[in-house]
C-alpha atoms as a PDB file:
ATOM      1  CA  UNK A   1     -24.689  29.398 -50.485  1.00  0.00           C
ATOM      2  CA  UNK A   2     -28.019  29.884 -48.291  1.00  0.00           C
ATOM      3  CA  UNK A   3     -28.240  33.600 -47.227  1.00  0.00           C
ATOM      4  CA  UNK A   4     -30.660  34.668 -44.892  1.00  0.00           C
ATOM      5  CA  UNK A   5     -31.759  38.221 -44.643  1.00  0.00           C
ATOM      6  CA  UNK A   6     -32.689  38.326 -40.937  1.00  0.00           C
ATOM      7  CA  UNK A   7     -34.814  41.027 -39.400  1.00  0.00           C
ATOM      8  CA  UNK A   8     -33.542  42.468 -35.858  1.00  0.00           C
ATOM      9  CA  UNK A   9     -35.991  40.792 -32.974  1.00  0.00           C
ATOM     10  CA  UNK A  10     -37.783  38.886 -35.182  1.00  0.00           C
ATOM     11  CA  UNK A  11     -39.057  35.517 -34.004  1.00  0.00           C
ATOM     12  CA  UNK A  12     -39.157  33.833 -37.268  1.00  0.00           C
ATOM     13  CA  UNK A  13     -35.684  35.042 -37.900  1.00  0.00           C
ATOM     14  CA  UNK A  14     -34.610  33.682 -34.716  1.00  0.00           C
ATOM     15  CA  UNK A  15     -36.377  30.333 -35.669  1.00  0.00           C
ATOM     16  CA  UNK A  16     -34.776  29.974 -39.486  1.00  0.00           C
ATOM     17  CA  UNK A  17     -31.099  30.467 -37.863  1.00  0.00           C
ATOM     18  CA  UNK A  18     -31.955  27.706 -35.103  1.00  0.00           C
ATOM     19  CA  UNK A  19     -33.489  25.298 -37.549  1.00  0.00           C
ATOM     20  CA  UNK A  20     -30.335  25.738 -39.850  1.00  0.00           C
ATOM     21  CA  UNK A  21     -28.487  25.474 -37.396  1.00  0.00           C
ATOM     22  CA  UNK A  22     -29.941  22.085 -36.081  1.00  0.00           C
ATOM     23  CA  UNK A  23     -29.320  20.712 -39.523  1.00  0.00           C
ATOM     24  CA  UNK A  24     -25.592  21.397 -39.247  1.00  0.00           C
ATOM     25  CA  UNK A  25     -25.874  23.656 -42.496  1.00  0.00           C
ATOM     26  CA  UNK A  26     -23.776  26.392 -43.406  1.00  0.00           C
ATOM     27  CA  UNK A  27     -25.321  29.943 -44.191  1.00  0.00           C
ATOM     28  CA  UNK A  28     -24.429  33.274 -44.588  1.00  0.00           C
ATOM     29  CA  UNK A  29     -26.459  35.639 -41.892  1.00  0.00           C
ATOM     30  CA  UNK A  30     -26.946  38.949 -43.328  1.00  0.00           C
ATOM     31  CA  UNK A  31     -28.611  41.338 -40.975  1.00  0.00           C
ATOM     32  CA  UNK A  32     -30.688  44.675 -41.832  1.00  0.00           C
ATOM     33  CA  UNK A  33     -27.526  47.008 -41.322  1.00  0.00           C
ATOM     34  CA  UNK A  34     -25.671  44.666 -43.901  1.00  0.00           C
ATOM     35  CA  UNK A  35     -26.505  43.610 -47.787  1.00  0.00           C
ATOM     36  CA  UNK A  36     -29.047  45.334 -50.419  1.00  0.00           C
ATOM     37  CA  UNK A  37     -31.823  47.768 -49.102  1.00  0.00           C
ATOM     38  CA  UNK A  38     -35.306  46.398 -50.402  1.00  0.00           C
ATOM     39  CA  UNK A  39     -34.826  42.973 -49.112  1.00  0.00           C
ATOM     40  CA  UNK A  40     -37.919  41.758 -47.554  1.00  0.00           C
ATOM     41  CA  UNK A  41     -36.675  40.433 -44.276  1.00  0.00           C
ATOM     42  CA  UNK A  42     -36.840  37.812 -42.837  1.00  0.00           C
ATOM     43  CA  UNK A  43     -36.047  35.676 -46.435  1.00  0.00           C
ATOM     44  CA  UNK A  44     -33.802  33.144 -47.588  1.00  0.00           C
ATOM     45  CA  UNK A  45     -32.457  33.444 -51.008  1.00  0.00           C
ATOM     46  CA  UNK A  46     -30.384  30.080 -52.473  1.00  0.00           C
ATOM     47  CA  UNK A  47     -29.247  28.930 -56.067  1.00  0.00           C
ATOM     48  CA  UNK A  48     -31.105  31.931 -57.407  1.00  0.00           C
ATOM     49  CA  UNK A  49     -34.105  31.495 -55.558  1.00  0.00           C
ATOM     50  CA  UNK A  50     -35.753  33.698 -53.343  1.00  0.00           C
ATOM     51  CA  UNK A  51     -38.334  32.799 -50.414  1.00  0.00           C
ATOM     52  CA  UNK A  52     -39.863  35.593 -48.508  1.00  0.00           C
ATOM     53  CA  UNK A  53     -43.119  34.189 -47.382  1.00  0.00           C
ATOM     54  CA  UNK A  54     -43.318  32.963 -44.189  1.00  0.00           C
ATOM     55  CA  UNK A  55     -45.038  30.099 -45.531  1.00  0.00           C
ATOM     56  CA  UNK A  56     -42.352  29.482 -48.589  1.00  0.00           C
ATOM     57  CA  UNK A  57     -39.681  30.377 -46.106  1.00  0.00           C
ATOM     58  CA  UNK A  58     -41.100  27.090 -43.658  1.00  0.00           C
ATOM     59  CA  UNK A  59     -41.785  25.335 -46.675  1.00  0.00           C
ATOM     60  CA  UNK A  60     -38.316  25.758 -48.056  1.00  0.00           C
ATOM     61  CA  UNK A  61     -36.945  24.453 -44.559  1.00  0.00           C
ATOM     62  CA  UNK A  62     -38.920  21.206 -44.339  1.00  0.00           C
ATOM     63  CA  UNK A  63     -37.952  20.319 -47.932  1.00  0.00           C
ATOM     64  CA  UNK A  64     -34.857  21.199 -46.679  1.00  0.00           C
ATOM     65  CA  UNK A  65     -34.753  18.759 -43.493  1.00  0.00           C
ATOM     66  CA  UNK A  66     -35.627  15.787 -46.041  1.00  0.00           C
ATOM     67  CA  UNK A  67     -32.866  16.186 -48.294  1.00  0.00           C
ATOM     68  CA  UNK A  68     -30.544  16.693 -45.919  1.00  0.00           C
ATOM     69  CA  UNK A  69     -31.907  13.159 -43.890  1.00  0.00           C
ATOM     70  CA  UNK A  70     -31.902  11.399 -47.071  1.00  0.00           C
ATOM     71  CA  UNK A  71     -28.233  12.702 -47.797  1.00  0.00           C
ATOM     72  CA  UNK A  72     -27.043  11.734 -44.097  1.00  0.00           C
ATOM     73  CA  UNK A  73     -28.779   8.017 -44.309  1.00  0.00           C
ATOM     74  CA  UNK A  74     -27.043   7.275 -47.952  1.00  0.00           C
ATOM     75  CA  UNK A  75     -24.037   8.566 -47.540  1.00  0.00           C
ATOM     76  CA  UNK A  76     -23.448   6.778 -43.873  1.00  0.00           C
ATOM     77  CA  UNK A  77     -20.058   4.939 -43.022  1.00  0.00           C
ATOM     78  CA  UNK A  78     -18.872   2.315 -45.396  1.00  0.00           C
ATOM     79  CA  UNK A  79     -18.064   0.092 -42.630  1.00  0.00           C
ATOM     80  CA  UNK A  80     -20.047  -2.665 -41.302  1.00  0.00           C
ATOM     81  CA  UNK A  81     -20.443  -5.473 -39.064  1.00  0.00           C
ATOM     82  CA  UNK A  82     -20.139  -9.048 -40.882  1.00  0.00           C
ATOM     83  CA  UNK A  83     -22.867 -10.847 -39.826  1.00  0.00           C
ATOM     84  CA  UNK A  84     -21.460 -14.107 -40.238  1.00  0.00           C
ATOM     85  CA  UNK A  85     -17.768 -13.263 -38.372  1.00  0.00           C
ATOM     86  CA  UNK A  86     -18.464 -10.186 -35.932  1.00  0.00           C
ATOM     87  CA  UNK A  87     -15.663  -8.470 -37.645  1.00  0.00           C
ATOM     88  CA  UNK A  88     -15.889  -4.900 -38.321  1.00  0.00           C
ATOM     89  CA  UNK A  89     -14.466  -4.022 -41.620  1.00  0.00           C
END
């Protein structure tokens, strides 16, 4: 699960949810009255990983976007058009 430790007012916070959001993916916002005290906010943490940086945070996102494209063009509709009859499967 992709948590993101948002920071109240935050621009960059603002602009992880939207991007996530855009990509349809599922995450769990945690905002600064909620979750551990420490957290550097804004971050993402995922699978044991932790980005805090703005720049691992972006970087994170944009790998992130390509998976997520490559997933959506693979795993596409089974059905096709037949060429040769017009039928759709």
């Amino acid at each position: 699960m992709i948590c993101v430790y948002v920071k109240n007012s935050s621009k960059t916070s603002d602009i992880i949810e939207n991007k996530l959001k855009n990509l349809c993916i599922r995450f769990a916002r945690i905002p600064e009255e909620q979750g551990e005290t420490g957290i550097i906010r804004p971050s993402i943490t995922e699978g044991g990983k932790s980005y805090s940086t703005r720049e691992s945070i972006f970087e994170y996102l944009d790998l992130l976007e390509i998976e997520m494209t490559q997933m959506r063009e693979i795993s596409g509709d089974a059905c096709y058009i037949n060429p040769k009859t017009g039928k759709v499967c």
